[in-house]
PDB file of N, CA and C in Angstrom:
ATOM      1  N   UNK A   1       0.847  -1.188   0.000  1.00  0.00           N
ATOM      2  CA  UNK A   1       0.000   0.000   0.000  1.00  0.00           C
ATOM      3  C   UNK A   1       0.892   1.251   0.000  1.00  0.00           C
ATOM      4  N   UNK A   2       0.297   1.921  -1.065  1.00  0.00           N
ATOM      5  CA  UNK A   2       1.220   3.475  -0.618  1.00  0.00           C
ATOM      6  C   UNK A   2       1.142   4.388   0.467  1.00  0.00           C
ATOM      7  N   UNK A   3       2.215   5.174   1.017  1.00  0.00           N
ATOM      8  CA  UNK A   3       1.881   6.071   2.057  1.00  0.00           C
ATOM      9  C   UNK A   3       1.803   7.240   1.098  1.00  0.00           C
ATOM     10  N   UNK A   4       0.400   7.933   1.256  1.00  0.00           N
ATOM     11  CA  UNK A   4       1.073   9.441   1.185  1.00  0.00           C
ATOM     12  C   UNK A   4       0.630  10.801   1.903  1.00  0.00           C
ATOM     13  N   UNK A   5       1.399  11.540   2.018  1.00  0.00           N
ATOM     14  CA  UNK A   5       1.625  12.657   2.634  1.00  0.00           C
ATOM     15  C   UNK A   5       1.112  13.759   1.516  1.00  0.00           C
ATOM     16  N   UNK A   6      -0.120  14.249   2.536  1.00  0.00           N
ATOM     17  CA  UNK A   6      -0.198  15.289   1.464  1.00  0.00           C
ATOM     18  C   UNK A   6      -0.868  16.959   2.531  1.00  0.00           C
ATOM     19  N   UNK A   7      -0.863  18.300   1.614  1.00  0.00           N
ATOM     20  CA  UNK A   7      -1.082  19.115   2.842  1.00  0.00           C
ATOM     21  C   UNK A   7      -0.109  20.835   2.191  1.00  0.00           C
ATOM     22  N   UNK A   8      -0.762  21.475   3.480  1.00  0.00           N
ATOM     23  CA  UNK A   8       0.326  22.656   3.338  1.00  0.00           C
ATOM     24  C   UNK A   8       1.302  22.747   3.595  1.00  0.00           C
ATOM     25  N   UNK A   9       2.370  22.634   3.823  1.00  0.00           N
ATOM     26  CA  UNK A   9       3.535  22.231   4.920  1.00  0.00           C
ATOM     27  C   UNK A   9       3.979  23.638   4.978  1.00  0.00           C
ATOM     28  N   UNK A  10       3.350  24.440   4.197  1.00  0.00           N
ATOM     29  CA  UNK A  10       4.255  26.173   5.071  1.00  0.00           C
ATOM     30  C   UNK A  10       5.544  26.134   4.614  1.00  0.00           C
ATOM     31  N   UNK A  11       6.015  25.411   3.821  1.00  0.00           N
ATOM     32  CA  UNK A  11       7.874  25.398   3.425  1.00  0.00           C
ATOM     33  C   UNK A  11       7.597  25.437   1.944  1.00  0.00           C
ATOM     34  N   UNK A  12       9.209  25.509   1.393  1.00  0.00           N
ATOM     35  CA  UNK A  12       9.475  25.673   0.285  1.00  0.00           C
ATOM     36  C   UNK A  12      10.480  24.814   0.110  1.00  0.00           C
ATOM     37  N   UNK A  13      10.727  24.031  -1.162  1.00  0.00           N
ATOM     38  CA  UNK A  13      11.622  23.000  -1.539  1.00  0.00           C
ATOM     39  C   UNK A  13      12.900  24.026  -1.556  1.00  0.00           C
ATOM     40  N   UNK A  14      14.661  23.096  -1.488  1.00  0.00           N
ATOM     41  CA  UNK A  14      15.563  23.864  -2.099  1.00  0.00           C
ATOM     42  C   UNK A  14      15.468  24.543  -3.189  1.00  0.00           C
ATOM     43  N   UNK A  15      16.257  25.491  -3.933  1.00  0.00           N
ATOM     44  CA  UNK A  15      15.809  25.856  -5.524  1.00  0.00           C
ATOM     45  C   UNK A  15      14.737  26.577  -5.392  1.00  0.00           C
ATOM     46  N   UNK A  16      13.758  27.155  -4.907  1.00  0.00           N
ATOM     47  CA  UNK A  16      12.296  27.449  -5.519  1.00  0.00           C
ATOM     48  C   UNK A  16      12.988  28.747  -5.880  1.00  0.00           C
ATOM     49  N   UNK A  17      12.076  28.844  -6.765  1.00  0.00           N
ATOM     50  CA  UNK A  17      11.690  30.261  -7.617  1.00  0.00           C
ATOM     51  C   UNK A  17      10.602  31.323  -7.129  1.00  0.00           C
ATOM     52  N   UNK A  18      10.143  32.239  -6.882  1.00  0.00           N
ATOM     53  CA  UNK A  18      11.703  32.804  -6.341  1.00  0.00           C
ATOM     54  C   UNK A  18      12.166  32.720  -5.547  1.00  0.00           C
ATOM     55  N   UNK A  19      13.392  32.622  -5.093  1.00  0.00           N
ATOM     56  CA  UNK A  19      13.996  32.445  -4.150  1.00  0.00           C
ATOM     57  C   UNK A  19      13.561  33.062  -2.424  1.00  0.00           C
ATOM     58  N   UNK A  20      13.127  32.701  -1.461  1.00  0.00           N
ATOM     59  CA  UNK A  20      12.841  33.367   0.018  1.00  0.00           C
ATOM     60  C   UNK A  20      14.128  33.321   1.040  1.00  0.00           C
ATOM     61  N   UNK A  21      14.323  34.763   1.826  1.00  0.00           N
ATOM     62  CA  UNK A  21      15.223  34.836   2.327  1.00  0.00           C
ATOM     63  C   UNK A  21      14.526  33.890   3.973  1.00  0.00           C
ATOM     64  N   UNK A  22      13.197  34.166   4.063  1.00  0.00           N
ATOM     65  CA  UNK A  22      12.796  33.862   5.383  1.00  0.00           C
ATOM     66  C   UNK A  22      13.298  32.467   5.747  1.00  0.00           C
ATOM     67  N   UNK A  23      13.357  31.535   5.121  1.00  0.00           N
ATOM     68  CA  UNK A  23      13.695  29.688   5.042  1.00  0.00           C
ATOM     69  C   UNK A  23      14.835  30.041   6.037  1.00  0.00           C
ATOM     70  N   UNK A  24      14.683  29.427   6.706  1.00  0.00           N
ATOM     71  CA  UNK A  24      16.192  28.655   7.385  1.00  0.00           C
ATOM     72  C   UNK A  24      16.891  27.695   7.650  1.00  0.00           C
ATOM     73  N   UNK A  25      17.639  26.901   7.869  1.00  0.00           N
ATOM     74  CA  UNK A  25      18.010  25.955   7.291  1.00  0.00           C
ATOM     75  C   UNK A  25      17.531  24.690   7.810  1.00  0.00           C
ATOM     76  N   UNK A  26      16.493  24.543   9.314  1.00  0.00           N
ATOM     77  CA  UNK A  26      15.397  23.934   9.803  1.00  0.00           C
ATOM     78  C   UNK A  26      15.035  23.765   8.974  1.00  0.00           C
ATOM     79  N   UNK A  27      14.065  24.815   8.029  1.00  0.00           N
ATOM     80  CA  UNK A  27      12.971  24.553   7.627  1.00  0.00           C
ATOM     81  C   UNK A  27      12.810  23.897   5.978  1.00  0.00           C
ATOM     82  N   UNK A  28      14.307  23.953   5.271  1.00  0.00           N
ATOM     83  CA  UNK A  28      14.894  23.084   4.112  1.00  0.00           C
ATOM     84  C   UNK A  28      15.015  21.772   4.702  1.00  0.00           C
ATOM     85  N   UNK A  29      15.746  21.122   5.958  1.00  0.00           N
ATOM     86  CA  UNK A  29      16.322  19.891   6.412  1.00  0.00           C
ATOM     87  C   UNK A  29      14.642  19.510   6.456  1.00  0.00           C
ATOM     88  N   UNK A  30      13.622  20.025   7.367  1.00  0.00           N
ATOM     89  CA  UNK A  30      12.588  19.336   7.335  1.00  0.00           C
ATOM     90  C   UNK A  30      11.593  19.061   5.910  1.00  0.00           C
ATOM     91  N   UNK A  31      12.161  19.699   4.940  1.00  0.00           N
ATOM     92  CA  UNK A  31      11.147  19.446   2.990  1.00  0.00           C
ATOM     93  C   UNK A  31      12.508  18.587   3.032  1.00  0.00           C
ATOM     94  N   UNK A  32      13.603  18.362   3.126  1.00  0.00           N
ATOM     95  CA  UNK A  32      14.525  17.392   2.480  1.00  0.00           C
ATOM     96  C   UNK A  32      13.877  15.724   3.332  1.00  0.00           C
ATOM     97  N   UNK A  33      13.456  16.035   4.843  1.00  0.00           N
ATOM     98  CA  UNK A  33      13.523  14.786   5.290  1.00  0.00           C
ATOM     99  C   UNK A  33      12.150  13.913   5.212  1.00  0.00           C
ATOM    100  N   UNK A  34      11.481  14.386   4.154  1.00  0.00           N
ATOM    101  CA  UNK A  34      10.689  13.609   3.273  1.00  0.00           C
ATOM    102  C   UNK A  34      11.555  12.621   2.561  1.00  0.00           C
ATOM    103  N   UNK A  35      12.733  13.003   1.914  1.00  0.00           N
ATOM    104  CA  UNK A  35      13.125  12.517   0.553  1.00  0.00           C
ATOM    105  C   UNK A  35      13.770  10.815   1.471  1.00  0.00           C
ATOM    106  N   UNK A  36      14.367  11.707   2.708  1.00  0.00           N
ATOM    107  CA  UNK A  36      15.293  10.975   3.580  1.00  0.00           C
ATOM    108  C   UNK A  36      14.594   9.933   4.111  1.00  0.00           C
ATOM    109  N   UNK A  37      13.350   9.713   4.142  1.00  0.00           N
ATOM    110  CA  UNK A  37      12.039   8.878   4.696  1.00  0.00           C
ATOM    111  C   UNK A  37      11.683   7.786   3.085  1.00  0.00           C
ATOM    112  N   UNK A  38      12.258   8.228   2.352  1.00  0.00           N
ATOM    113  CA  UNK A  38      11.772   7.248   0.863  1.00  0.00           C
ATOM    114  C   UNK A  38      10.366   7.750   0.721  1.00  0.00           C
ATOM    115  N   UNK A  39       9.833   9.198   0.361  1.00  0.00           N
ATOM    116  CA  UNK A  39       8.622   9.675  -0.017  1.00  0.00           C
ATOM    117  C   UNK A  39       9.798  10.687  -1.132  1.00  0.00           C
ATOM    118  N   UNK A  40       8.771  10.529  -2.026  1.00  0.00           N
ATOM    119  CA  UNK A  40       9.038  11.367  -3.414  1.00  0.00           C
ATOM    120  C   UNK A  40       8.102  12.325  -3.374  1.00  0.00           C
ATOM    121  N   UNK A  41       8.412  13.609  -3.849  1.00  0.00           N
ATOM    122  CA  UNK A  41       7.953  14.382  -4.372  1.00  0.00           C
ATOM    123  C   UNK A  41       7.060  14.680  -5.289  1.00  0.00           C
ATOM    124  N   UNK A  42       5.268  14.549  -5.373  1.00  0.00           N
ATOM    125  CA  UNK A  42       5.284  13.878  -6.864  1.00  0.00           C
ATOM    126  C   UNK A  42       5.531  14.743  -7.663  1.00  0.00           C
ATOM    127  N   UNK A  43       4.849  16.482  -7.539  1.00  0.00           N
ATOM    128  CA  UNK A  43       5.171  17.201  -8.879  1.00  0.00           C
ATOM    129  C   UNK A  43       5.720  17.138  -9.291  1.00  0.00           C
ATOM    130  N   UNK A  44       7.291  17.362  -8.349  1.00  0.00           N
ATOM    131  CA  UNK A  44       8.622  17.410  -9.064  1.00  0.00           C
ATOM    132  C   UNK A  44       9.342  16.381  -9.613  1.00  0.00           C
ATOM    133  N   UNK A  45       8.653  15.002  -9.431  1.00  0.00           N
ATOM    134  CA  UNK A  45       8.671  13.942  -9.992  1.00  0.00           C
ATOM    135  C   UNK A  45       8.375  14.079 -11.450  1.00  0.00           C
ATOM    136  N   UNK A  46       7.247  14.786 -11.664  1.00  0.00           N
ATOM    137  CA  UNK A  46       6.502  14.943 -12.933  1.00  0.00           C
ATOM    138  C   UNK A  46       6.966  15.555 -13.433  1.00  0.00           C
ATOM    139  N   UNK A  47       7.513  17.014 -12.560  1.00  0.00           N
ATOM    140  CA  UNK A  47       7.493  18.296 -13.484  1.00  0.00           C
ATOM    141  C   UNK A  47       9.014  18.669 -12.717  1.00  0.00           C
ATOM    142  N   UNK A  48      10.299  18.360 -13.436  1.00  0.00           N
ATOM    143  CA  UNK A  48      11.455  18.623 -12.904  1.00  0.00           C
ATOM    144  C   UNK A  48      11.975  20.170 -12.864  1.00  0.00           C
ATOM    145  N   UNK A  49      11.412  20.658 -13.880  1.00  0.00           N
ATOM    146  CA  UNK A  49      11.864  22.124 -14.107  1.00  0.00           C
ATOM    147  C   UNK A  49      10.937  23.148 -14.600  1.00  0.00           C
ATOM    148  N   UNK A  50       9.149  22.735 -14.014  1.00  0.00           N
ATOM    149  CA  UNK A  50       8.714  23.313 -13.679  1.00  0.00           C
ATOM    150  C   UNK A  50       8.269  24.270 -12.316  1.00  0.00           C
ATOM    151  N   UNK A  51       8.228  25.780 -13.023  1.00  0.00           N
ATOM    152  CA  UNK A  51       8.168  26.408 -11.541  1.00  0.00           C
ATOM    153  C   UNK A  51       6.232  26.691 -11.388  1.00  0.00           C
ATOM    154  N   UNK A  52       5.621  26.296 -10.457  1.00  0.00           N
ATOM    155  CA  UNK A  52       4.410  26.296 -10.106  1.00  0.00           C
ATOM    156  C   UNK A  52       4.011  26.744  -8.641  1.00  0.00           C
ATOM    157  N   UNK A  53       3.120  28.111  -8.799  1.00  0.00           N
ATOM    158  CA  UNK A  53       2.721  28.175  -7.153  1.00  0.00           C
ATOM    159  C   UNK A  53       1.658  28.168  -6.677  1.00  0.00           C
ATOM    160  N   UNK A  54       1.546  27.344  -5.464  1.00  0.00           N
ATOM    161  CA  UNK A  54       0.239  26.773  -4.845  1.00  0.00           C
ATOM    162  C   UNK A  54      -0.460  28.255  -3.815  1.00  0.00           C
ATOM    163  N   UNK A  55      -0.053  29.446  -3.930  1.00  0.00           N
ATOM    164  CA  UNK A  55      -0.047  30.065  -2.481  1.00  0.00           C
ATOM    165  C   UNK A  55      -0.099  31.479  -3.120  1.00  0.00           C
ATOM    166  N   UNK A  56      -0.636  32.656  -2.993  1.00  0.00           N
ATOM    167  CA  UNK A  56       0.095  34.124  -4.110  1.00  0.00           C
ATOM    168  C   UNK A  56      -0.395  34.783  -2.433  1.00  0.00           C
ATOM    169  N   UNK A  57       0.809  35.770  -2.401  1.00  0.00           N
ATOM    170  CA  UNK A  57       0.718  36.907  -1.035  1.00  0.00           C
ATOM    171  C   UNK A  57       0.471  37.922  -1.810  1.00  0.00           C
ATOM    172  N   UNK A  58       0.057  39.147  -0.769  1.00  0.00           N
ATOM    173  CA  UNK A  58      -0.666  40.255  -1.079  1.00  0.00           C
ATOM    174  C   UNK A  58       0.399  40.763  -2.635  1.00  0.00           C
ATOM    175  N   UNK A  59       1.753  40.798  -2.451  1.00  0.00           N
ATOM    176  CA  UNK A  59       2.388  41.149  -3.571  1.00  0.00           C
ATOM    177  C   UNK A  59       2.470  40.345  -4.833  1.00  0.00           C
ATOM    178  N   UNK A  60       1.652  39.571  -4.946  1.00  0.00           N
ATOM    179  CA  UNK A  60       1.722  39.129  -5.943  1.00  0.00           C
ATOM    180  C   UNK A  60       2.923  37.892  -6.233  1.00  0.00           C
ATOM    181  N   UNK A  61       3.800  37.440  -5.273  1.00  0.00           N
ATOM    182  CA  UNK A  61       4.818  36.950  -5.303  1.00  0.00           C
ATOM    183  C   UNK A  61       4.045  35.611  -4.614  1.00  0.00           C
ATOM    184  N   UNK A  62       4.646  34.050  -5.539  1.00  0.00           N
ATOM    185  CA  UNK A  62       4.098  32.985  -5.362  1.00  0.00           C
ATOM    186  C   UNK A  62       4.982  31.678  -4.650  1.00  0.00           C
ATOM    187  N   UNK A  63       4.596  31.201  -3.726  1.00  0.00           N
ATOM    188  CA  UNK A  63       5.234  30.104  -3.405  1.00  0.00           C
ATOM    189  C   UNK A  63       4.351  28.697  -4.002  1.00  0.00           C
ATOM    190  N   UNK A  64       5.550  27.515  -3.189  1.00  0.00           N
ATOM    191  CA  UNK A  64       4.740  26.545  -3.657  1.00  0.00           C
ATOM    192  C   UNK A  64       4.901  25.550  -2.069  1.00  0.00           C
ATOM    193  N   UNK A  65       3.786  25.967  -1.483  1.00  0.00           N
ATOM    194  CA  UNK A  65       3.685  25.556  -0.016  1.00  0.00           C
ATOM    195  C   UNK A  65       3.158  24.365  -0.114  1.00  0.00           C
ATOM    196  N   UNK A  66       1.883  23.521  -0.781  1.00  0.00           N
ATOM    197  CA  UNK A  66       1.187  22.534  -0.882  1.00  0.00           C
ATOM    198  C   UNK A  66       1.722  21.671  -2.063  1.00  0.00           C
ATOM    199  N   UNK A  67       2.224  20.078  -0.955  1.00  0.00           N
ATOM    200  CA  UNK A  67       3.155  19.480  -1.483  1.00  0.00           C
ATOM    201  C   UNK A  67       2.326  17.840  -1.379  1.00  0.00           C
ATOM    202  N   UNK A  68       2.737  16.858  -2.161  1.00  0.00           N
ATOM    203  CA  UNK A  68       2.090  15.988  -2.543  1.00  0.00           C
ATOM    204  C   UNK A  68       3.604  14.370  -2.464  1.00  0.00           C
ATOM    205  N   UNK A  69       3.924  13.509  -1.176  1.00  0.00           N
ATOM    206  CA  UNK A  69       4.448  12.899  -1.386  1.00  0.00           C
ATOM    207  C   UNK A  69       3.677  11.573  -1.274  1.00  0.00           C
ATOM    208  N   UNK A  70       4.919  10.771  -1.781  1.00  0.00           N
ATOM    209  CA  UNK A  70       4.274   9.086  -2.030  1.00  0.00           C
ATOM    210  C   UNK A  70       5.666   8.397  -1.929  1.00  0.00           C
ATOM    211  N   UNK A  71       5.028   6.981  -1.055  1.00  0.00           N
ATOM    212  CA  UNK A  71       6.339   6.406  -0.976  1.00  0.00           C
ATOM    213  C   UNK A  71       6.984   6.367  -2.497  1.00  0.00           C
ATOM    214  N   UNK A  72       7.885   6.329  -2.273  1.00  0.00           N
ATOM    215  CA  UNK A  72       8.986   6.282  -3.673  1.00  0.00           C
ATOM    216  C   UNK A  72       8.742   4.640  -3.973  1.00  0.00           C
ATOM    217  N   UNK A  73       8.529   3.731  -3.406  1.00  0.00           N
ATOM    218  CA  UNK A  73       8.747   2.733  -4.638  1.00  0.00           C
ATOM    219  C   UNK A  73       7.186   2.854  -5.379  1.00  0.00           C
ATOM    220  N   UNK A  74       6.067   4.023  -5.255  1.00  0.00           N
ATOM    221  CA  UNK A  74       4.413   3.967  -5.887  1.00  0.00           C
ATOM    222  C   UNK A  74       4.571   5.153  -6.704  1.00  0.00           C
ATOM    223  N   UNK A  75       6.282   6.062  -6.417  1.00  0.00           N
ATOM    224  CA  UNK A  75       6.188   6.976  -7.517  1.00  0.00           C
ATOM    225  C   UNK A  75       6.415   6.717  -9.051  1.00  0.00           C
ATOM    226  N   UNK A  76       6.603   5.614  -9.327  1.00  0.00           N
ATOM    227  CA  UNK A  76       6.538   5.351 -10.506  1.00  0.00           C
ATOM    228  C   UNK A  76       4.628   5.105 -11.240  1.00  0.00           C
ATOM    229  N   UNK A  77       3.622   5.203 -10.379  1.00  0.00           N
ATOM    230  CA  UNK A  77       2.809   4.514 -10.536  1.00  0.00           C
ATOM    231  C   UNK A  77       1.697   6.127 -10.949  1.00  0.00           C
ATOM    232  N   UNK A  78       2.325   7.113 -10.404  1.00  0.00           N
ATOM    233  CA  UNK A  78       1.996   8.225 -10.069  1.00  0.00           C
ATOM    234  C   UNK A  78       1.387   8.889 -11.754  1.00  0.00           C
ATOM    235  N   UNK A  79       0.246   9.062 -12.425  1.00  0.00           N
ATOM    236  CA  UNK A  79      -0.130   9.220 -13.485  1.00  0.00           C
ATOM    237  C   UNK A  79      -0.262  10.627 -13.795  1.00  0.00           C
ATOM    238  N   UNK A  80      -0.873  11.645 -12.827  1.00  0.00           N
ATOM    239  CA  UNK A  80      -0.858  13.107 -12.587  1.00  0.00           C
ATOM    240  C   UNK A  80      -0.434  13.608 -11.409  1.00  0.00           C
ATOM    241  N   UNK A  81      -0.230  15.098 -11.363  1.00  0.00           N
ATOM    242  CA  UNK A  81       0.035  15.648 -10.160  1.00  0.00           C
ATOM    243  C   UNK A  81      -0.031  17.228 -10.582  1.00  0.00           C
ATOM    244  N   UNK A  82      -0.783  18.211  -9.901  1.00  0.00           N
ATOM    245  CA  UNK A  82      -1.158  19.349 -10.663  1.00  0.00           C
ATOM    246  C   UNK A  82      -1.845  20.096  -9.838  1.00  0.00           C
ATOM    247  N   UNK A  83      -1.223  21.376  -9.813  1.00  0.00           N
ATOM    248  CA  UNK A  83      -1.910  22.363  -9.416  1.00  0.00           C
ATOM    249  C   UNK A  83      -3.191  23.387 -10.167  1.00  0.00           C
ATOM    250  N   UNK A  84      -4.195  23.465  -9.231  1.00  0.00           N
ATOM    251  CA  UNK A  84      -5.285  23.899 -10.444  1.00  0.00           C
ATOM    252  C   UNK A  84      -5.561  25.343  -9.860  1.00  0.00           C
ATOM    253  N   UNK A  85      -5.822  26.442 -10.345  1.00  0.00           N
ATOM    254  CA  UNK A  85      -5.502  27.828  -9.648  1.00  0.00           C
ATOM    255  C   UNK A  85      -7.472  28.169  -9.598  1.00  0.00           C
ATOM    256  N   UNK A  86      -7.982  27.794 -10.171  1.00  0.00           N
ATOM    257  CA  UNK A  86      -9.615  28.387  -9.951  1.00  0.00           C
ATOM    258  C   UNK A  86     -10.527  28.699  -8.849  1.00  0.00           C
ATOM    259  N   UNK A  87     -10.256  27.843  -8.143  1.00  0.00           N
ATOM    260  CA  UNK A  87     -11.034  28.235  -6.806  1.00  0.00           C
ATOM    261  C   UNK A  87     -10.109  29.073  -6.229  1.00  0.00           C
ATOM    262  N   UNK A  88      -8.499  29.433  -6.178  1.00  0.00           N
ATOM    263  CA  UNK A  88      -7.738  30.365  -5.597  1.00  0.00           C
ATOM    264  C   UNK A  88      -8.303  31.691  -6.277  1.00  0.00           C
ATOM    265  N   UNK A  89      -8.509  31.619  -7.447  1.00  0.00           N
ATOM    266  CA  UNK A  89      -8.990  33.054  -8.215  1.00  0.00           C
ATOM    267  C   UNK A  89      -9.987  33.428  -8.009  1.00  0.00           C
ATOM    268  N   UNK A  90     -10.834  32.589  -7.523  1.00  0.00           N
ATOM    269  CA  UNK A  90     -12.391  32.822  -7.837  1.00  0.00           C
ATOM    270  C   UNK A  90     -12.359  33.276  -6.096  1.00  0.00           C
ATOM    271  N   UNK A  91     -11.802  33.340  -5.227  1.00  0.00           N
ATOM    272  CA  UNK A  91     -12.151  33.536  -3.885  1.00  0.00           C
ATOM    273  C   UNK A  91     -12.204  33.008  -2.510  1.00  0.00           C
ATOM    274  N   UNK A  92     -12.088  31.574  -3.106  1.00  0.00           N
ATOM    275  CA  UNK A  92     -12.869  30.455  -2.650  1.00  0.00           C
ATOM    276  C   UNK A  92     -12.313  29.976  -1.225  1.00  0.00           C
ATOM    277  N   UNK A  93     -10.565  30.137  -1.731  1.00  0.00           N
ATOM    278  CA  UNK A  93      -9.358  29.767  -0.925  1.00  0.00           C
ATOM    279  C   UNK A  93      -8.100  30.904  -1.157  1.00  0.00           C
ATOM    280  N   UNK A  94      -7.294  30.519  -0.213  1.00  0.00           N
ATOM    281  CA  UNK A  94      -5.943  31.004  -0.875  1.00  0.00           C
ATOM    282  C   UNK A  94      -4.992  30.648  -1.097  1.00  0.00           C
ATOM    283  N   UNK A  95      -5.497  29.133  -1.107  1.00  0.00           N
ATOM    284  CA  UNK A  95      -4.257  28.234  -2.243  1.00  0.00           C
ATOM    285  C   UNK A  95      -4.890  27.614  -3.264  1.00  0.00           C
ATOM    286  N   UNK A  96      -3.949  26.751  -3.724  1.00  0.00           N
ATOM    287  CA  UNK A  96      -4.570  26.380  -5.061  1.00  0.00           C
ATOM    288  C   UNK A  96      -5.304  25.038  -4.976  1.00  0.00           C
ATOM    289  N   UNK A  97      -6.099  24.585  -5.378  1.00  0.00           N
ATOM    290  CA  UNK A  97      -6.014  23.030  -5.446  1.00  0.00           C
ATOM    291  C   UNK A  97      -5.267  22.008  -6.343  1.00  0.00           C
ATOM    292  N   UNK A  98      -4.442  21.221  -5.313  1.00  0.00           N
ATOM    293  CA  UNK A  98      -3.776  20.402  -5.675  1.00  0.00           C
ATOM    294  C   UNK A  98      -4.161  19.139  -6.042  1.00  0.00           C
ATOM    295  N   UNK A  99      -3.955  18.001  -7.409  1.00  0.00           N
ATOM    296  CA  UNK A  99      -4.438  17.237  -7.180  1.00  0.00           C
ATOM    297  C   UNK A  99      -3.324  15.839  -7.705  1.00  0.00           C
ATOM    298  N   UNK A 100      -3.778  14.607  -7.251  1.00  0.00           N
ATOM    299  CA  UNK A 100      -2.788  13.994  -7.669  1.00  0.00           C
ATOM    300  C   UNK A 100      -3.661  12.121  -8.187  1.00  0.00           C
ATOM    301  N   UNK A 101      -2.941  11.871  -9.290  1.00  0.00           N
ATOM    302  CA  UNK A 101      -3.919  10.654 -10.146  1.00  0.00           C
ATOM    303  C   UNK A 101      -2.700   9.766  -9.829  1.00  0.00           C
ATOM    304  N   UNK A 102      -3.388   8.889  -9.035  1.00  0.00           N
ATOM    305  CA  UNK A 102      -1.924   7.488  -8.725  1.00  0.00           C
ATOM    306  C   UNK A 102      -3.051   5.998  -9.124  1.00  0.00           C
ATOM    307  N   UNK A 103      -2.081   5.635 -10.409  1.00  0.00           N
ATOM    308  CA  UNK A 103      -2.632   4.205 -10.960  1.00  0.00           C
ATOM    309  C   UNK A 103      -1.889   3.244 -10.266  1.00  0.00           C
ATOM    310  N   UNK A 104      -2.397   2.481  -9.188  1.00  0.00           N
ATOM    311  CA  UNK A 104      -1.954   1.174  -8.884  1.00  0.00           C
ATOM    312  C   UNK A 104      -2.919   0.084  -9.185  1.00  0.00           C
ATOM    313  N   UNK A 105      -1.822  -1.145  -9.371  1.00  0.00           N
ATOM    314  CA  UNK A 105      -2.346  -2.149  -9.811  1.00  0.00           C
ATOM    315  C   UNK A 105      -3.245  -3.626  -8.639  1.00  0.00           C
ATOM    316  N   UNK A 106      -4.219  -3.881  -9.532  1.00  0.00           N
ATOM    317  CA  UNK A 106      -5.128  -4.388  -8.810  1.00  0.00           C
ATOM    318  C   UNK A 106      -4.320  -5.512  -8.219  1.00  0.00           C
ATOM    319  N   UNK A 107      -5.502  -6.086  -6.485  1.00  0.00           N
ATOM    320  CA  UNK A 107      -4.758  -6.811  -5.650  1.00  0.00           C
ATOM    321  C   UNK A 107      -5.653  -7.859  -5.911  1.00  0.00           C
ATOM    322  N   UNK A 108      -5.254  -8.836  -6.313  1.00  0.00           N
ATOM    323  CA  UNK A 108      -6.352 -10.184  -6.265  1.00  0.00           C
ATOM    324  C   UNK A 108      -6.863 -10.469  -5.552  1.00  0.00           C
ATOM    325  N   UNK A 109      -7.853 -10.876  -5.724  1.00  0.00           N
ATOM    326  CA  UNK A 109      -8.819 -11.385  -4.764  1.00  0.00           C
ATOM    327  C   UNK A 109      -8.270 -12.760  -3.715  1.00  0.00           C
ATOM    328  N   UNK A 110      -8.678 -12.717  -2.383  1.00  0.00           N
ATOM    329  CA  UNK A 110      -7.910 -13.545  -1.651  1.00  0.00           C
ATOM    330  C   UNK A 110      -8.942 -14.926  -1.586  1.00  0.00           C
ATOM    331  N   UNK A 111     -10.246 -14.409  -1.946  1.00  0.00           N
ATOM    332  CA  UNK A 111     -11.582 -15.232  -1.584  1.00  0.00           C
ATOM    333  C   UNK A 111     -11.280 -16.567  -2.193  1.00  0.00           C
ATOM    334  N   UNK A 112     -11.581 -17.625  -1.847  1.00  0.00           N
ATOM    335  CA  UNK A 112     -11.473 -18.823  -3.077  1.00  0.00           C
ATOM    336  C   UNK A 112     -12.860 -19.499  -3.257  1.00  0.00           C
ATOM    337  N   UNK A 113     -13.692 -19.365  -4.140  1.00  0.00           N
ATOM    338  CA  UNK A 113     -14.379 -19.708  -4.661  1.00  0.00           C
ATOM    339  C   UNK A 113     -15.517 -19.703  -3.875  1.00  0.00           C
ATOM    340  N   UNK A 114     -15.842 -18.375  -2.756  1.00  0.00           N
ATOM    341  CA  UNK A 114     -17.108 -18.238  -1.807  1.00  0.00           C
ATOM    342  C   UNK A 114     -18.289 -18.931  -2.429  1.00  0.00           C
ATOM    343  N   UNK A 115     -18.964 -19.219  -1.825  1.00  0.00           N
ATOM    344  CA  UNK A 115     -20.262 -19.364  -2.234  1.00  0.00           C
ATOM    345  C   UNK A 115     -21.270 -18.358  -1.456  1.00  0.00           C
ATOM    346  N   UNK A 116     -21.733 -17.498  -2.473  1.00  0.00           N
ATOM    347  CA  UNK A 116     -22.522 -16.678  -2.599  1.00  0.00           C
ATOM    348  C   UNK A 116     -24.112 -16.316  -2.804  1.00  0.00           C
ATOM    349  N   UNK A 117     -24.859 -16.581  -1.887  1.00  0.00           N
ATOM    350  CA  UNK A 117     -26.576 -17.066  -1.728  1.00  0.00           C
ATOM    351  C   UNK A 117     -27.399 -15.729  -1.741  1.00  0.00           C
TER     352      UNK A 117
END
């Protein structure tokens, strides 16, 4: 079964665009010690060198706070992962909705030949 972790976590990956001076180096070790736990990342799984933000502050300046992991051996299984901005625009919220499509494969049935009345 997969684990996943999903949510606001209030942080920002290493690298983000644009760059925040506020991060400290707590608060990178704790987005790294996902990776360190065998949970993948999925966007950035998907989307390596895409920049996408889940979050916009009064200036207009965007993070990407809402993060989407899965154990790493189900990130291969991982079909979408995507931020959708409409309900952030429309009012609704003030993040985005995140969503994520994970195809795993069916578990056979354990039953042997019930009989069924």
């Amino acid at each position: 079964m997969p684990v996943i972790v999903a949510g606001d976590l209030n942080v920002v990956e290493r690298g983000h665009q644009p760059p925040h001076k506020v991060f400290g180096a707590w608060e990178y070790a704790f987005c790294d010690s996902f990776q360190a736990t065998n949970l993948t990342d999925v966007f950035r799984h998907l989307h390596p060198d895409k920049t996408a933000h889940s979050w916009y502050g009064l200036t207009g300046a965007g993070s990407r706070f809402d993060h989407v992991f899965v154990s790493t051996p189900h990130a291969a299984h991982v079909a979408a992962c995507d931020y959708h901005q409409q309900a952030r625009e429309a009012g609704l919220t003030d993040h985005a909705v995140m969503t994520l499509r994970l195809g795993l494969p069916a578990i056979p049935s354990t039953s042997r030949g019930a009989d069924v009345r």
